[in-house]
C-alpha atoms as a PDB file:
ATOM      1  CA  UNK A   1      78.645  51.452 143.101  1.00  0.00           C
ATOM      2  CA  UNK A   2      77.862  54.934 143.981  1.00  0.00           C
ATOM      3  CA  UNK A   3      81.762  55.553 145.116  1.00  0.00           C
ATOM      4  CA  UNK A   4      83.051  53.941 141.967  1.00  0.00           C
ATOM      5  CA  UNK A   5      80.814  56.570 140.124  1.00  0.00           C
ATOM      6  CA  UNK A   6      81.877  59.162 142.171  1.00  0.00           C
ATOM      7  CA  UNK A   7      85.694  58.332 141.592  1.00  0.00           C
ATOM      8  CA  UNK A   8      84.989  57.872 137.757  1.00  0.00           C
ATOM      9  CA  UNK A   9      83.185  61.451 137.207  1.00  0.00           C
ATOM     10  CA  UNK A  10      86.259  62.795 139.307  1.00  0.00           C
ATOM     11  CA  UNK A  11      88.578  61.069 136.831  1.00  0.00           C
ATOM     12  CA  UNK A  12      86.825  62.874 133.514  1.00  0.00           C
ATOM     13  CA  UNK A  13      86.916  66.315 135.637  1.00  0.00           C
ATOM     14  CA  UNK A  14      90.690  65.816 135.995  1.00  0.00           C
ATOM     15  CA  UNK A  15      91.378  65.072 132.514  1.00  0.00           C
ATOM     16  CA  UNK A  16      89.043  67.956 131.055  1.00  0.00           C
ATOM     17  CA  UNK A  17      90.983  70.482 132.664  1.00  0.00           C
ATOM     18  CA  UNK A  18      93.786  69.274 131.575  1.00  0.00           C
ATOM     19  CA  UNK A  19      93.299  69.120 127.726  1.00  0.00           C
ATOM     20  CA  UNK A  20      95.013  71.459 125.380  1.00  0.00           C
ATOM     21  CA  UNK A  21      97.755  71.918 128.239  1.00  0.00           C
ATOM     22  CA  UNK A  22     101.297  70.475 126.485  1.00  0.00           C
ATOM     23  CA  UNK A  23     103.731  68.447 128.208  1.00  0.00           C
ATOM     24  CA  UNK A  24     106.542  70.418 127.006  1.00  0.00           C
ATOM     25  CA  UNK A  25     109.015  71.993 129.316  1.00  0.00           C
ATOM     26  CA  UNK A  26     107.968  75.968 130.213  1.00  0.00           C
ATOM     27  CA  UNK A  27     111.338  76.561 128.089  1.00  0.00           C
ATOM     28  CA  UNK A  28     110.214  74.621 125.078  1.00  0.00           C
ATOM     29  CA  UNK A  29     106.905  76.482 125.281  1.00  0.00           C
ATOM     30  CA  UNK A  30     108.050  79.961 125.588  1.00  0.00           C
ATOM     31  CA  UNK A  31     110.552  79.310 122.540  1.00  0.00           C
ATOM     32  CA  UNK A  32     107.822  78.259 120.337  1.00  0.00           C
ATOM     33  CA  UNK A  33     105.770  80.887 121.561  1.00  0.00           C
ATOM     34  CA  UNK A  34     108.225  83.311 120.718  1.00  0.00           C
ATOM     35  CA  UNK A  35     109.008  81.675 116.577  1.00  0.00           C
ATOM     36  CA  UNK A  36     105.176  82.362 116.346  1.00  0.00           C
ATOM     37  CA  UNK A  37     105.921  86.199 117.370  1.00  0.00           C
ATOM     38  CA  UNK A  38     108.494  86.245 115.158  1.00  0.00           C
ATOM     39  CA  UNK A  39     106.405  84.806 112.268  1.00  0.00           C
ATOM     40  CA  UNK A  40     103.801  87.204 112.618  1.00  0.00           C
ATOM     41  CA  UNK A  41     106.129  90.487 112.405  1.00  0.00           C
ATOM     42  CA  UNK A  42     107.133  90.885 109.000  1.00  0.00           C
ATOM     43  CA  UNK A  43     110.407  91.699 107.804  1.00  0.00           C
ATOM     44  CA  UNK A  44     112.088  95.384 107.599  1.00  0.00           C
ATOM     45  CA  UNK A  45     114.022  95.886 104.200  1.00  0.00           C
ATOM     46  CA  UNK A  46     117.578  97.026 104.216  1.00  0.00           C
ATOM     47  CA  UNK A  47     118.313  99.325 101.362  1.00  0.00           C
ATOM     48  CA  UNK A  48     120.795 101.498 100.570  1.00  0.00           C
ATOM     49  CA  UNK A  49     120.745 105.352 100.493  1.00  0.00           C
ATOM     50  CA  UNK A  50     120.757 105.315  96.377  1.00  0.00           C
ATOM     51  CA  UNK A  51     117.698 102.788  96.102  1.00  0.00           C
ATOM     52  CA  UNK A  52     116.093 105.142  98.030  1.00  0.00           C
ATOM     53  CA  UNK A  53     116.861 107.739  95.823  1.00  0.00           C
ATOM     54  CA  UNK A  54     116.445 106.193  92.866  1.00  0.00           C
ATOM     55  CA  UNK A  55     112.610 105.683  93.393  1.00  0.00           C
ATOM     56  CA  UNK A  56     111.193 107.297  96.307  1.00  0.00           C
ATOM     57  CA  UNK A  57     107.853 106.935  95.856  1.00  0.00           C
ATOM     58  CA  UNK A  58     107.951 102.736  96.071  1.00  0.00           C
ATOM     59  CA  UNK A  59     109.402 103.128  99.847  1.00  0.00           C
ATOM     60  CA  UNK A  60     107.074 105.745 100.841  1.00  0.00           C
ATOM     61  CA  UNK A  61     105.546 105.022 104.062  1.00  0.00           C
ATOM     62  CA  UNK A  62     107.385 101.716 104.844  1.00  0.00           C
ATOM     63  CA  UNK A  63     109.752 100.964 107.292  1.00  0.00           C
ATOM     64  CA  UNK A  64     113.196 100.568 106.038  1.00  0.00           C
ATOM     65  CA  UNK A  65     116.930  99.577 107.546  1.00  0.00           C
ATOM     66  CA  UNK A  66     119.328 102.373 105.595  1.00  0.00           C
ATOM     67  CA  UNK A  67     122.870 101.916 106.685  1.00  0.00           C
ATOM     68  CA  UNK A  68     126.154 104.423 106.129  1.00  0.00           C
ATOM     69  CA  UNK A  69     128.053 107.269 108.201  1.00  0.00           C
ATOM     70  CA  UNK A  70     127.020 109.929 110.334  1.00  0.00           C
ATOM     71  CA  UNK A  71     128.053 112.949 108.872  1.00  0.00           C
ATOM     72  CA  UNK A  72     126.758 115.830 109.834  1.00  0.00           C
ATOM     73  CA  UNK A  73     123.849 117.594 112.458  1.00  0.00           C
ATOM     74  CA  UNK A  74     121.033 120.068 110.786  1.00  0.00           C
ATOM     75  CA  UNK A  75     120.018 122.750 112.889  1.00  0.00           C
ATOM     76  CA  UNK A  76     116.175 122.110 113.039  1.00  0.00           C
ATOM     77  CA  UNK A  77     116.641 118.862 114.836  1.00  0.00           C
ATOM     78  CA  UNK A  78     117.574 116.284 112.452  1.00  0.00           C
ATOM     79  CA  UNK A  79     121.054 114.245 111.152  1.00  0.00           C
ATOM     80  CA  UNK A  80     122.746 113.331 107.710  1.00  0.00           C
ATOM     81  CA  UNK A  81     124.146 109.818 106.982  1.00  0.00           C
ATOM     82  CA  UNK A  82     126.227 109.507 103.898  1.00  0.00           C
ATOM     83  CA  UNK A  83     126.721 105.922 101.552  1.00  0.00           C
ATOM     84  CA  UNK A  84     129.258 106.681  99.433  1.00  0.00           C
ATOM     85  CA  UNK A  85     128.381 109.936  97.057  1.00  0.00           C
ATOM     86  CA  UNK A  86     124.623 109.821  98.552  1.00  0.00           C
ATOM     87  CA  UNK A  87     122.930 111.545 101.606  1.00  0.00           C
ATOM     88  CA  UNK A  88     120.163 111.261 103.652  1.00  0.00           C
ATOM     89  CA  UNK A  89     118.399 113.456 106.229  1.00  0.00           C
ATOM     90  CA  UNK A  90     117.022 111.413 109.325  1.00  0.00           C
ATOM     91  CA  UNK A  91     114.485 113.177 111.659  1.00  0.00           C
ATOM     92  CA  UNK A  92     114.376 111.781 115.620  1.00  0.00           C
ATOM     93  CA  UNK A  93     111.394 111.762 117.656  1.00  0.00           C
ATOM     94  CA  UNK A  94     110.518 111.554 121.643  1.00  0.00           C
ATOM     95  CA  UNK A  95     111.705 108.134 121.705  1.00  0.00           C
ATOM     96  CA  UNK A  96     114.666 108.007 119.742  1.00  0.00           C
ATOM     97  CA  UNK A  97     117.334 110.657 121.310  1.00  0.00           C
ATOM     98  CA  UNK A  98     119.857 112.458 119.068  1.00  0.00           C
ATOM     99  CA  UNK A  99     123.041 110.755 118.766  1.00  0.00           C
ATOM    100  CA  UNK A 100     125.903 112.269 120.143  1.00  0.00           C
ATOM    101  CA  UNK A 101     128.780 114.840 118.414  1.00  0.00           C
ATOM    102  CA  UNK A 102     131.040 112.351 119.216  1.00  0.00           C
ATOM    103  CA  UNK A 103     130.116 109.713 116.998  1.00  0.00           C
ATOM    104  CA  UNK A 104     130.439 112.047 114.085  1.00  0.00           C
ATOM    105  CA  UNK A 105     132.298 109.657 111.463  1.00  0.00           C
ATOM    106  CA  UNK A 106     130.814 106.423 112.894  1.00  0.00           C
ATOM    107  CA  UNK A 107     129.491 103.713 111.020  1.00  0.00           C
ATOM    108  CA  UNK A 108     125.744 103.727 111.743  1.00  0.00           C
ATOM    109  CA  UNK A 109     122.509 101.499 111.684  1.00  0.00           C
ATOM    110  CA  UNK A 110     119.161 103.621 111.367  1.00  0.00           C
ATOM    111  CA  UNK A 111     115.310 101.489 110.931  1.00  0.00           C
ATOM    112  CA  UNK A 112     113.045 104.475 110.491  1.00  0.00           C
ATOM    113  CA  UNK A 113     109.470 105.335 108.405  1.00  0.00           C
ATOM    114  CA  UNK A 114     109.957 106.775 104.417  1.00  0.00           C
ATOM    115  CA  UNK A 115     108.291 109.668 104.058  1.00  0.00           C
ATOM    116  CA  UNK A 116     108.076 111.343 100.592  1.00  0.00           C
ATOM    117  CA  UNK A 117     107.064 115.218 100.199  1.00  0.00           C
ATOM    118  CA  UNK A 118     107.927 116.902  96.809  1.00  0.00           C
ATOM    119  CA  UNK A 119     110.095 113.981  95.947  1.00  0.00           C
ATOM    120  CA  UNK A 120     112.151 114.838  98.780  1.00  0.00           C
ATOM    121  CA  UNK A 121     112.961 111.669 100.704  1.00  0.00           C
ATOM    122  CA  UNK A 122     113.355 111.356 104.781  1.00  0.00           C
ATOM    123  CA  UNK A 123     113.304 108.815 107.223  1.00  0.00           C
ATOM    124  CA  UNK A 124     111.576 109.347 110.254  1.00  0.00           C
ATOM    125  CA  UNK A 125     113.988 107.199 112.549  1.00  0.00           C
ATOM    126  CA  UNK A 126     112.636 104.663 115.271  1.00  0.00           C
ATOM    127  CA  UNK A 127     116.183 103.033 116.446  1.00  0.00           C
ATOM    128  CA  UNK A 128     119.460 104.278 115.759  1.00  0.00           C
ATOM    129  CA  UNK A 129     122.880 102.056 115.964  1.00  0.00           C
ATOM    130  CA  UNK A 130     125.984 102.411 115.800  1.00  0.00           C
ATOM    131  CA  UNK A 131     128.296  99.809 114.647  1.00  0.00           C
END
C-alpha cells in the first residue's frame, strides 16, 4: 500500500511539471511564437513624398516607409530623394551609414521618423534600401 502511494504521488509530480508544455514540434512553436511578435508590432505606413507634403503635421513623429530616387547629397550630412516633382531631405544617424555616390539615380526604400519644424518636413532615417 505504501509503494502504490508512493508510485501514485510520483505519477501527479510527473504530470504537474508537465502542464502548460505543448506537444507541438519546436518548429511549430517557434512559428507561432513568432505570428504573436508580429501581431504585437504595428504596421509602418508607406506614403508618398506629396502626402507628406501635403499635411505635415498628421505624420509628425511617426514612422513612415517614403519611397523614390536618390538624387542628390547635402553637405551637412544628409540626402534628397525625389517622387516625381517632390523632394525630400533624409537625415542618417550612427546606425544607418550614408549611402554611397554610386547609387546616385537608384530607386530607393527609406523607413525613417517625421519630424516637423516650421512646417519643414524631414525624415530621420532608420533603414535605407535600395531596390
Amino acid at each position: 500500500m505504501k509503494y502504490f502511494a508512493i508510485t501514485i504521488l510520483t505519477m501527479l509530480l510527473v504530470a504537474g511539471c508537465s502542464k502548460g508544455q505543448s506537444n507541438a514540434a519546436p518548429s511549430e512553436k517557434k512559428q507561432t511564437q513568432q505570428t504573436q511578435n508580429k501581431a504585437e508590432t504595428p504596421a509602418v505606413k508607406t506614403v508618398t513624398i506629396a502626402e507628406l507634403l501635403k499635411a505635415p503635421k498628421a505624420y509628425d513623429g511617426q514612422e513612415v516607409v517614403v519611397q523614390g530616387v536618390f538624387t542628390s547629397f547635402c553637405p551637412d550630412g544628409d540626402f534628397v530623394i525625389k517622387d516625381g516633382f517632390d523632394s525630400l531631405e533624409f537625415y542618417i544617424t550612427e546606425q544607418v551609414p550614408m549611402p554611397p555616390k554610386s547609387k546616385l539615380g537608384s530607386k530607393i526604400r527609406i523607413r525613417g521618423m517625421v519630424k516637423v519644424r516650421r512646417n519643414e518636413v524631414s525624415i530621420i532615417a532608420k533603414e535605407v534600401k535600395f531596390e
